[in-house]
N, C-alpha and C. Protein backbone atom coordinates (compact mmCIF):
# COMPACT_ATOMS: atom_id res chain seq x y z
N UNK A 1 7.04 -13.76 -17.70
CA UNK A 1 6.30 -14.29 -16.58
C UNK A 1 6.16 -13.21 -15.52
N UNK A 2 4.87 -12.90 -14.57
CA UNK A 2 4.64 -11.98 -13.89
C UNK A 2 5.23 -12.63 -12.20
N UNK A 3 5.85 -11.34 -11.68
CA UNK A 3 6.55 -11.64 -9.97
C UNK A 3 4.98 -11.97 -9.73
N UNK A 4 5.47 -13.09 -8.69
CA UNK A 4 3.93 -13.48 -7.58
C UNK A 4 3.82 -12.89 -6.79
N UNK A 5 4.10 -11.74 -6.71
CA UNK A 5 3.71 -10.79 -5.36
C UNK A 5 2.91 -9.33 -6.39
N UNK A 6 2.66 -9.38 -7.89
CA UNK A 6 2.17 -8.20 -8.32
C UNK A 6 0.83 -8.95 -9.46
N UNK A 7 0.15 -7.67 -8.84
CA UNK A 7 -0.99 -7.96 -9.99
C UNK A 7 -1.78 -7.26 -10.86
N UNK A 8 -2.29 -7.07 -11.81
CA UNK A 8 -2.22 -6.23 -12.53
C UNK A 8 -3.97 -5.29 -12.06
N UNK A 9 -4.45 -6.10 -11.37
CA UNK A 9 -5.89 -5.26 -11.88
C UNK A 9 -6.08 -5.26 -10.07
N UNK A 10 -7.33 -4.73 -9.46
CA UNK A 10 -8.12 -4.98 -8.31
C UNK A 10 -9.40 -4.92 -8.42
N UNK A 11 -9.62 -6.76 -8.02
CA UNK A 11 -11.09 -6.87 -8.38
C UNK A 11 -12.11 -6.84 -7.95
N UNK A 12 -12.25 -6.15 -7.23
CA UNK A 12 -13.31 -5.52 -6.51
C UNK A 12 -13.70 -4.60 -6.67
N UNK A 13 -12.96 -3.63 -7.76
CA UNK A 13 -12.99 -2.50 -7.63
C UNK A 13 -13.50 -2.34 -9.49
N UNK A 14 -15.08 -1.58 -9.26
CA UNK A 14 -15.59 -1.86 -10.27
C UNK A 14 -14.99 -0.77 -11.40
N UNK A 15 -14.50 -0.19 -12.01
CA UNK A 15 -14.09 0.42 -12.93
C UNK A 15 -12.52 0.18 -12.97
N UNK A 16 -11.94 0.44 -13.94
CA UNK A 16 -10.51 1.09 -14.57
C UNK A 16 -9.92 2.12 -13.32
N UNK A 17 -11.02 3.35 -13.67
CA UNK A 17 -11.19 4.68 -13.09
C UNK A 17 -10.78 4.56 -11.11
N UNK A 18 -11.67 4.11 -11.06
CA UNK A 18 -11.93 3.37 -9.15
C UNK A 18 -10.57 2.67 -8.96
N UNK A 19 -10.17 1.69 -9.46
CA UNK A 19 -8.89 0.59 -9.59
C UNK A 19 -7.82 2.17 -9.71
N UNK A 20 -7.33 2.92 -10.63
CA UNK A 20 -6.66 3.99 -10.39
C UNK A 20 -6.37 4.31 -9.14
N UNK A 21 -7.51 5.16 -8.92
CA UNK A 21 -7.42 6.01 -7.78
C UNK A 21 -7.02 5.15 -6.62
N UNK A 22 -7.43 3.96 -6.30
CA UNK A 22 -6.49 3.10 -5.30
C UNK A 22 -5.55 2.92 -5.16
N UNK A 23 -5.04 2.64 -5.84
CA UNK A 23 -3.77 2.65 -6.38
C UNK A 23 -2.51 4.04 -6.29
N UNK A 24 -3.34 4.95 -7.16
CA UNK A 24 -2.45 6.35 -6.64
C UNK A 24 -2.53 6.91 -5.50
N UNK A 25 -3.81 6.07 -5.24
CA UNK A 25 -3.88 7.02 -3.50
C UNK A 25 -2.84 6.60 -2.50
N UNK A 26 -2.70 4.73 -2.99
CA UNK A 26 -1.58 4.25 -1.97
C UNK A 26 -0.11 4.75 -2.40
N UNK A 27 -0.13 4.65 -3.87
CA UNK A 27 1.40 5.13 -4.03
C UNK A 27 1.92 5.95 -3.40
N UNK A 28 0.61 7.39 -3.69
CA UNK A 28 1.42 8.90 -3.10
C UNK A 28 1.63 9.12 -1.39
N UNK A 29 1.18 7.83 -0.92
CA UNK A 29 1.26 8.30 0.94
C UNK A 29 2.58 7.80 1.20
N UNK A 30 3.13 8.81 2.23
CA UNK A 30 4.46 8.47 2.63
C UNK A 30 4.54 7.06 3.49
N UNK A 31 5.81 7.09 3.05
CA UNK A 31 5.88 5.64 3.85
C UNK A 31 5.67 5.89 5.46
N UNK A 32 5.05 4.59 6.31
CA UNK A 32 4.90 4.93 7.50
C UNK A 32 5.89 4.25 8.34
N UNK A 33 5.36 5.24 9.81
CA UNK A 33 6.27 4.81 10.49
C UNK A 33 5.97 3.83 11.37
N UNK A 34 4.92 3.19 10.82
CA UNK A 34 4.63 2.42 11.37
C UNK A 34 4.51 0.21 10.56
N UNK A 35 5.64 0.84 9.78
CA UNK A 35 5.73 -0.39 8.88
C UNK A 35 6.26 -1.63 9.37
N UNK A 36 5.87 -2.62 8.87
CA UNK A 36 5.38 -3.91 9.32
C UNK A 36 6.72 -4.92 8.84
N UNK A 37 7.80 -5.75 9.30
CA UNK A 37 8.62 -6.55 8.55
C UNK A 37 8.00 -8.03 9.15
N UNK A 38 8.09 -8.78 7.88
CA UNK A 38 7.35 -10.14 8.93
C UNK A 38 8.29 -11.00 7.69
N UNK A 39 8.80 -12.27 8.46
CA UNK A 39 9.58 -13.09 7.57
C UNK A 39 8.84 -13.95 6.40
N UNK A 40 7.40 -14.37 6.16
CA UNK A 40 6.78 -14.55 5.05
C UNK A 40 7.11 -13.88 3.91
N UNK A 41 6.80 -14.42 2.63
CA UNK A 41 6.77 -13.43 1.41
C UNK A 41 5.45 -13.30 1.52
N UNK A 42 5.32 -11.69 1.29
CA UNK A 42 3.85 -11.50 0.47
C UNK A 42 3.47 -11.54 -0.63
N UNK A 43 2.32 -11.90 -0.52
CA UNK A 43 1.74 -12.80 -2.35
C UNK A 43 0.27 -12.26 -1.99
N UNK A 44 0.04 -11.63 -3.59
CA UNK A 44 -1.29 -11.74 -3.73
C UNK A 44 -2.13 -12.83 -3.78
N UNK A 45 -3.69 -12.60 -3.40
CA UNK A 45 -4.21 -13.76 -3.01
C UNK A 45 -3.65 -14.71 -1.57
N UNK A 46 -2.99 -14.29 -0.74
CA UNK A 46 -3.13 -14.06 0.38
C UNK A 46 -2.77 -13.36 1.57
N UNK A 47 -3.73 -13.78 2.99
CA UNK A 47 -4.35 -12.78 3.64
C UNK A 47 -2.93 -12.50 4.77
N UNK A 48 -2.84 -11.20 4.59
CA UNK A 48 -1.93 -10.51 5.58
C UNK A 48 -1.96 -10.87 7.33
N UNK A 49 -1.30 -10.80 7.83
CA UNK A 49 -1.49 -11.47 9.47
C UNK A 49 -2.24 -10.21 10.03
N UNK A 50 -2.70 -10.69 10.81
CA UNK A 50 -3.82 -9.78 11.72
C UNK A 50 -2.84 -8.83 12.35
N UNK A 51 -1.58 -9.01 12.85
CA UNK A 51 -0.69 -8.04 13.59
C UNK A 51 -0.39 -6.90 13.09
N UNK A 52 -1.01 -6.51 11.42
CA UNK A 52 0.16 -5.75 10.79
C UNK A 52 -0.93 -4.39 11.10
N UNK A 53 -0.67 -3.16 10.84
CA UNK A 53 -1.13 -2.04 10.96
C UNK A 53 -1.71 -1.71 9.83
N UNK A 54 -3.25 -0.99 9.82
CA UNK A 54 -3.51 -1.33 8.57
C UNK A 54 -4.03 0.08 8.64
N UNK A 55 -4.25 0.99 7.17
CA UNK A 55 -4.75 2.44 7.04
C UNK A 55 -5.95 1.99 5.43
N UNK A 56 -7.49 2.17 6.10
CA UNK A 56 -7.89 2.50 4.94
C UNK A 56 -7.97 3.06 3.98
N UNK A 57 -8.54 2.70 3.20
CA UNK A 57 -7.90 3.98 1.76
C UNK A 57 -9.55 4.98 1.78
N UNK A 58 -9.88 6.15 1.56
CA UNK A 58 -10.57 7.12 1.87
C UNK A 58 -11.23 6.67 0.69
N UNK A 59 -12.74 7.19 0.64
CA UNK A 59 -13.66 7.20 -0.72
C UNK A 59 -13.61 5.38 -0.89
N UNK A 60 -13.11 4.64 -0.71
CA UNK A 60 -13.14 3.35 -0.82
C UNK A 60 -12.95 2.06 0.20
N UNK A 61 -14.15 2.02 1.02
CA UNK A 61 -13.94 1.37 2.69
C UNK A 61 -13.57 -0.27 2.47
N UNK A 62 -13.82 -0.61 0.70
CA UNK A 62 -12.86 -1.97 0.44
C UNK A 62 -11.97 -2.61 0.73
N UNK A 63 -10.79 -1.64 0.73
CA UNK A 63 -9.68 -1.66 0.20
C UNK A 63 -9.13 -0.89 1.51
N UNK A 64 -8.05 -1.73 2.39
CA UNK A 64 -6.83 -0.96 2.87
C UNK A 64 -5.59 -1.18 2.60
N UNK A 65 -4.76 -0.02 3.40
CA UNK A 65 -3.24 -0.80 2.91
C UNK A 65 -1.89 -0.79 4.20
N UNK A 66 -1.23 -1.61 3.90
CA UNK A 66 0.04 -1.39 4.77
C UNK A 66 1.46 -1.44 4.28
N UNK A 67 2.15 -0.86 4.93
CA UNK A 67 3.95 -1.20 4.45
C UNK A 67 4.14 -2.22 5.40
N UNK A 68 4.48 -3.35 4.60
CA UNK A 68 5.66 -4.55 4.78
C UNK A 68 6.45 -4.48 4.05
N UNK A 69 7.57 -4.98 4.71
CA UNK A 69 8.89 -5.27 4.41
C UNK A 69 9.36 -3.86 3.20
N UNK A 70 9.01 -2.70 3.39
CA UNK A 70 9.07 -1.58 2.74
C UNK A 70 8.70 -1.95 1.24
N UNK A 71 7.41 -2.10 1.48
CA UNK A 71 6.63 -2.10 0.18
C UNK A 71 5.50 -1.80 1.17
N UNK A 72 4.58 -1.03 -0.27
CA UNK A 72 3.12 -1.03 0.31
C UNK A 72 2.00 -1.81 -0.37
N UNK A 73 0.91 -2.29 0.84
CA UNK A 73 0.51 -3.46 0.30
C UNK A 73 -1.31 -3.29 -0.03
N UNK A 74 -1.74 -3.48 -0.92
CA UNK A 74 -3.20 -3.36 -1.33
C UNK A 74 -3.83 -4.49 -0.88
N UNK A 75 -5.25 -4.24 -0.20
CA UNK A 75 -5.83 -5.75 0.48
C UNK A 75 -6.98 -4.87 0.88
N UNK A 76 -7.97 -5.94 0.55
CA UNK A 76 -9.31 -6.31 0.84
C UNK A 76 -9.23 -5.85 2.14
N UNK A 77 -10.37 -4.81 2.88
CA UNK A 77 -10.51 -4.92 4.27
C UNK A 77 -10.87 -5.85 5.00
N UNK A 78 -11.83 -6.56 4.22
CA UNK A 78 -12.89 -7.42 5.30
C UNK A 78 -11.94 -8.56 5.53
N UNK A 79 -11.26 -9.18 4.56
CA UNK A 79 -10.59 -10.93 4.23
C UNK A 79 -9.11 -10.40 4.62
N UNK A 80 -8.36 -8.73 4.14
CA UNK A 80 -6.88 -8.98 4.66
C UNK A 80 -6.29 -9.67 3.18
N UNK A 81 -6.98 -9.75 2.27
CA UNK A 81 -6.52 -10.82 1.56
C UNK A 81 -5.67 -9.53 0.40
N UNK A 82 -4.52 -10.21 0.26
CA UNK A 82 -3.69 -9.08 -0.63
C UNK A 82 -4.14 -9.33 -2.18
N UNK A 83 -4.33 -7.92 -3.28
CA UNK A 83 -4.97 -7.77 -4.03
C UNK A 83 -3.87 -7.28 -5.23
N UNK A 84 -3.08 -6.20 -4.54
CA UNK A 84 -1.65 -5.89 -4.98
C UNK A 84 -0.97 -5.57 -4.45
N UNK A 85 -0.01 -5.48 -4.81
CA UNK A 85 1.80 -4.39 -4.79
C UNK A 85 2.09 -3.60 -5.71
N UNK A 86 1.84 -2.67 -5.56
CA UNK A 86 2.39 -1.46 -6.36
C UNK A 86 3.88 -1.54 -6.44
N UNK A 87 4.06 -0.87 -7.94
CA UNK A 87 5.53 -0.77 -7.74
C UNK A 87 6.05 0.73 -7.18
């Protein structure tokens, strides 16, 4: 059975290739110092609180991301709505 906070694909993101590079782009950034702890669990499929600090991801104005609770988090720009968690 898959954790409810991970998901395997991002669907918005029209290729394999595109879905990658999101992904590695968020992995490889250092963690910030500007990371977010909020007592909710985060779950994909839903939308992050407006308070949290958010960094778009470059080449892809879809998709931003933030550290909560020292994880970093993949989400839709426009909705906030979480898409993944990388491990």
């Amino acid at each position: 059975m898959r954790h409810p906070c991970r998901s395997q694909s991002l669907s918005a993101a029209r290729s394999p290739r595109r879905r990658r590079k999101v992904v590695t782009y968020v992995q490889e950034q250092p963690l910030s110092s500007t990371e977010a702890v909020v007592q909710d669990q985060i779950v994909v499929g839903r939308a992050l609180p407006e308070t949290i600090v958010v960094t778009p991801v470059p080449d892809n104005p879809t998709y931003a991301y933030a550290v909560v609770n020292h994880k970093r988090v993949i989400f839709q720009s426009k909705t906030r709505k979480v898409v993944r968690i990388p491990e």
